[in-house]
Protein backbone atom coordinates (compact mmCIF):
# COMPACT_ATOMS: atom_id res chain seq x y z
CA UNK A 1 15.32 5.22 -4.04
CA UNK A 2 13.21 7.52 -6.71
CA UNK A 3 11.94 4.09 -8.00
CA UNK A 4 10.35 3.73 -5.16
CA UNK A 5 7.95 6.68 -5.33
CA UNK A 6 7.21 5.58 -8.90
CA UNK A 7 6.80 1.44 -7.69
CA UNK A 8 4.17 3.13 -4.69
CA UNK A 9 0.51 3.58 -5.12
CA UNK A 10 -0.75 7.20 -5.90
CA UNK A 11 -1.65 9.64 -3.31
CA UNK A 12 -5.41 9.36 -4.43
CA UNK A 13 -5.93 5.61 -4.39
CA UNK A 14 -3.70 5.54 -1.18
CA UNK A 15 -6.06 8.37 0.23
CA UNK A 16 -8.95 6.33 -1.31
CA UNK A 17 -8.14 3.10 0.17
CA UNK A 18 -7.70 4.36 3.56
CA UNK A 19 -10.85 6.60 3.37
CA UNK A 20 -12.94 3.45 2.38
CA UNK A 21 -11.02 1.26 4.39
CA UNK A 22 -11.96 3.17 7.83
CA UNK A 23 -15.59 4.19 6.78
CA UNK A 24 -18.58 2.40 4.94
CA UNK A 25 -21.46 4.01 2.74
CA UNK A 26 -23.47 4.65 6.00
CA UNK A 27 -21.30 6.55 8.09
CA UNK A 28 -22.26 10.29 7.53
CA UNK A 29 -19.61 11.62 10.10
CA UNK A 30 -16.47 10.71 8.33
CA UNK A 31 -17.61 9.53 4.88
CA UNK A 32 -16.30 13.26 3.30
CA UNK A 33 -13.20 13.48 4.71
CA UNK A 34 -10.19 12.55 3.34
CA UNK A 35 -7.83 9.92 4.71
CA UNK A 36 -5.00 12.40 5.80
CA UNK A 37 -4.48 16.22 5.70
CA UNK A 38 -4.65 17.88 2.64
CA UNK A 39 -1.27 17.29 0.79
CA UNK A 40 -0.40 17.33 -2.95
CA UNK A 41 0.60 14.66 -5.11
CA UNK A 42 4.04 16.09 -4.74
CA UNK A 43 4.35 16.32 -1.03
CA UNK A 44 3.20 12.76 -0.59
CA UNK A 45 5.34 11.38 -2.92
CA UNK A 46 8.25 13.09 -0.85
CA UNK A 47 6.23 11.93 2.49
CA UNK A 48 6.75 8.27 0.75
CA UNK A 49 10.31 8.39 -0.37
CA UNK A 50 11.23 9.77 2.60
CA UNK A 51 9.52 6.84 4.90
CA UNK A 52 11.27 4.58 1.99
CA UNK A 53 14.99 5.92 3.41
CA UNK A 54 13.95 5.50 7.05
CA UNK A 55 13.22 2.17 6.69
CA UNK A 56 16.16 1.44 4.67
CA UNK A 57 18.22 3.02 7.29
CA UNK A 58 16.20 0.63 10.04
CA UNK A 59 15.96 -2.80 7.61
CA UNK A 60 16.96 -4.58 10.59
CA UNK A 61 13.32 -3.99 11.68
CA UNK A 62 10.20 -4.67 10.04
CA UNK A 63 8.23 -1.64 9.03
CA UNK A 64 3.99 -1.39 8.10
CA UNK A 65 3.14 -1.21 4.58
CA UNK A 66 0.50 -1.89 2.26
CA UNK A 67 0.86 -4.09 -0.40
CA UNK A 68 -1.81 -4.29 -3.26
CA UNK A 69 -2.01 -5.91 -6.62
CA UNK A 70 -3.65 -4.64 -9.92
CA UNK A 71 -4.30 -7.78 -12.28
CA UNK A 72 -6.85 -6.82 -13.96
CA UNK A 73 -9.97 -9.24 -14.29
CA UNK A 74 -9.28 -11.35 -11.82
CA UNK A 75 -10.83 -11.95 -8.30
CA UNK A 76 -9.13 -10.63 -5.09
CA UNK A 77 -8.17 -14.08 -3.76
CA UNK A 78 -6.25 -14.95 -7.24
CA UNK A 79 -4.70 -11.23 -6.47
CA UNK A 80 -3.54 -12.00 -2.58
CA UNK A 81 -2.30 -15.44 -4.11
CA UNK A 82 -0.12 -13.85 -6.53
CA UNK A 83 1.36 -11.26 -4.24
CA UNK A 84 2.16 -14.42 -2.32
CA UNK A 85 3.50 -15.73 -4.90
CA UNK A 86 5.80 -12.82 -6.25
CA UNK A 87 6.31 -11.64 -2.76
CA UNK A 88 7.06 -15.18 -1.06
CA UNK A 89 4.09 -13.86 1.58
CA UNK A 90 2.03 -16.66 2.21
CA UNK A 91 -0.32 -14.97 4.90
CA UNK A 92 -0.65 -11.74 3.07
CA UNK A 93 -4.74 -12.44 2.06
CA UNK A 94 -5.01 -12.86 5.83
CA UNK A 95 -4.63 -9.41 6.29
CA UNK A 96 -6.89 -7.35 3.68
CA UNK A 97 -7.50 -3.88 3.71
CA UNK A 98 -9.77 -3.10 0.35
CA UNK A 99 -10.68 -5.75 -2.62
CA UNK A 100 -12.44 -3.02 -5.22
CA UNK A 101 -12.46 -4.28 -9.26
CA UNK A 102 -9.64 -1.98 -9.96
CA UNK A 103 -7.44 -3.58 -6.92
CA UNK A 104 -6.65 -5.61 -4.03
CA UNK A 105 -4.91 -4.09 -1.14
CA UNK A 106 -3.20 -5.78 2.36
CA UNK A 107 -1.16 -4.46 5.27
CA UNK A 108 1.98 -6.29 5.72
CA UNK A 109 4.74 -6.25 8.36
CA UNK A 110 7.96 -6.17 6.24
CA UNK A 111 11.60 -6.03 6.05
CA UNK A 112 12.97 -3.33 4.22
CA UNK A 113 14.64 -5.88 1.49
CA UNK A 114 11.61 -7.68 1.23
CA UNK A 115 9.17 -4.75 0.62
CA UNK A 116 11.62 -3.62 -2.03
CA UNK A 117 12.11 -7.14 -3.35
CA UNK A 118 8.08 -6.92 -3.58
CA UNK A 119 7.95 -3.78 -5.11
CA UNK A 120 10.40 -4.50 -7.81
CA UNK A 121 9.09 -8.41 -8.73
CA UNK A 122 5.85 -7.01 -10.76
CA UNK A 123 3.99 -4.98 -12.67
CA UNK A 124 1.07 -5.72 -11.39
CA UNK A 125 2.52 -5.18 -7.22
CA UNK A 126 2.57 -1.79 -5.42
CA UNK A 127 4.19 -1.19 -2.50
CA UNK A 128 3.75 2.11 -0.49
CA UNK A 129 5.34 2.37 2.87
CA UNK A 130 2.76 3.98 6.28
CA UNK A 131 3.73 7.04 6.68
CA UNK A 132 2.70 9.33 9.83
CA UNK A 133 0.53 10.87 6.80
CA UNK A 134 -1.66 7.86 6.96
CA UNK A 135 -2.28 7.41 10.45
């Protein structure tokens, strides 16, 4: 299970991706604050792991995640077709949660084995489980 923490996406572009996600440039009254409460890198990586043995300990039942992929250079369409790819998600570019240069991101519905399979299958693939930190 530690590879998981290391497989996930950072506490900053996880806190950046939800931040951007829920606001735009133009919205004053939440543009500053951050996407959960404050935390370190540390606690949300134990946030994460931990969320990564509750699913486990559920995979019978499909848990949120995000999924995002960091090819570089290419366009976030090519990116949501190679998760689907990798991932064997065909629908995942249905479901798109922040396409930024450095990375494309997606919620997905997931069985435990499958968001490990996913996490595991690339470089290029993140996987980070919702947590209550990120609602």
């Amino acid at each position: 299970p530690s590879t998981h923490a290391a497989r996930s996406l950072s506490r900053e572009v996880l806190d950046f991706t939800i931040n951007s996600a829920a606001t735009n440039d133009g919205s004053f009254a939440f543009g500053s604050y951050s996407g959960g409460p404050a935390t370190t890198s540390a606690s949300f990586a134990n946030e994460v792991e931990a969320q990564w043995k509750t699913n486990q300990q559920q995979s019978e039942v499909s848990s949120p995640y995000m999924v995002c992929d960091a090819t570089p250079d290419v366009s976030g369409n090519a990116r949501s077709l190679h998760i689907a790819d990798v991932c064997s998600l065909p629908n995942i570019g249905d479901r798109v949660v922040q396409n930024v240069p450095e990375h494309t991101c997606f919620d997905a519905q997931l069985l435990y084995a499958v968001a490990l399979a996913c996490a595991g299958a690339d470089d290029q693939i993140y996987v980070a489980p919702y947590t209550p930190w990120l609602k």
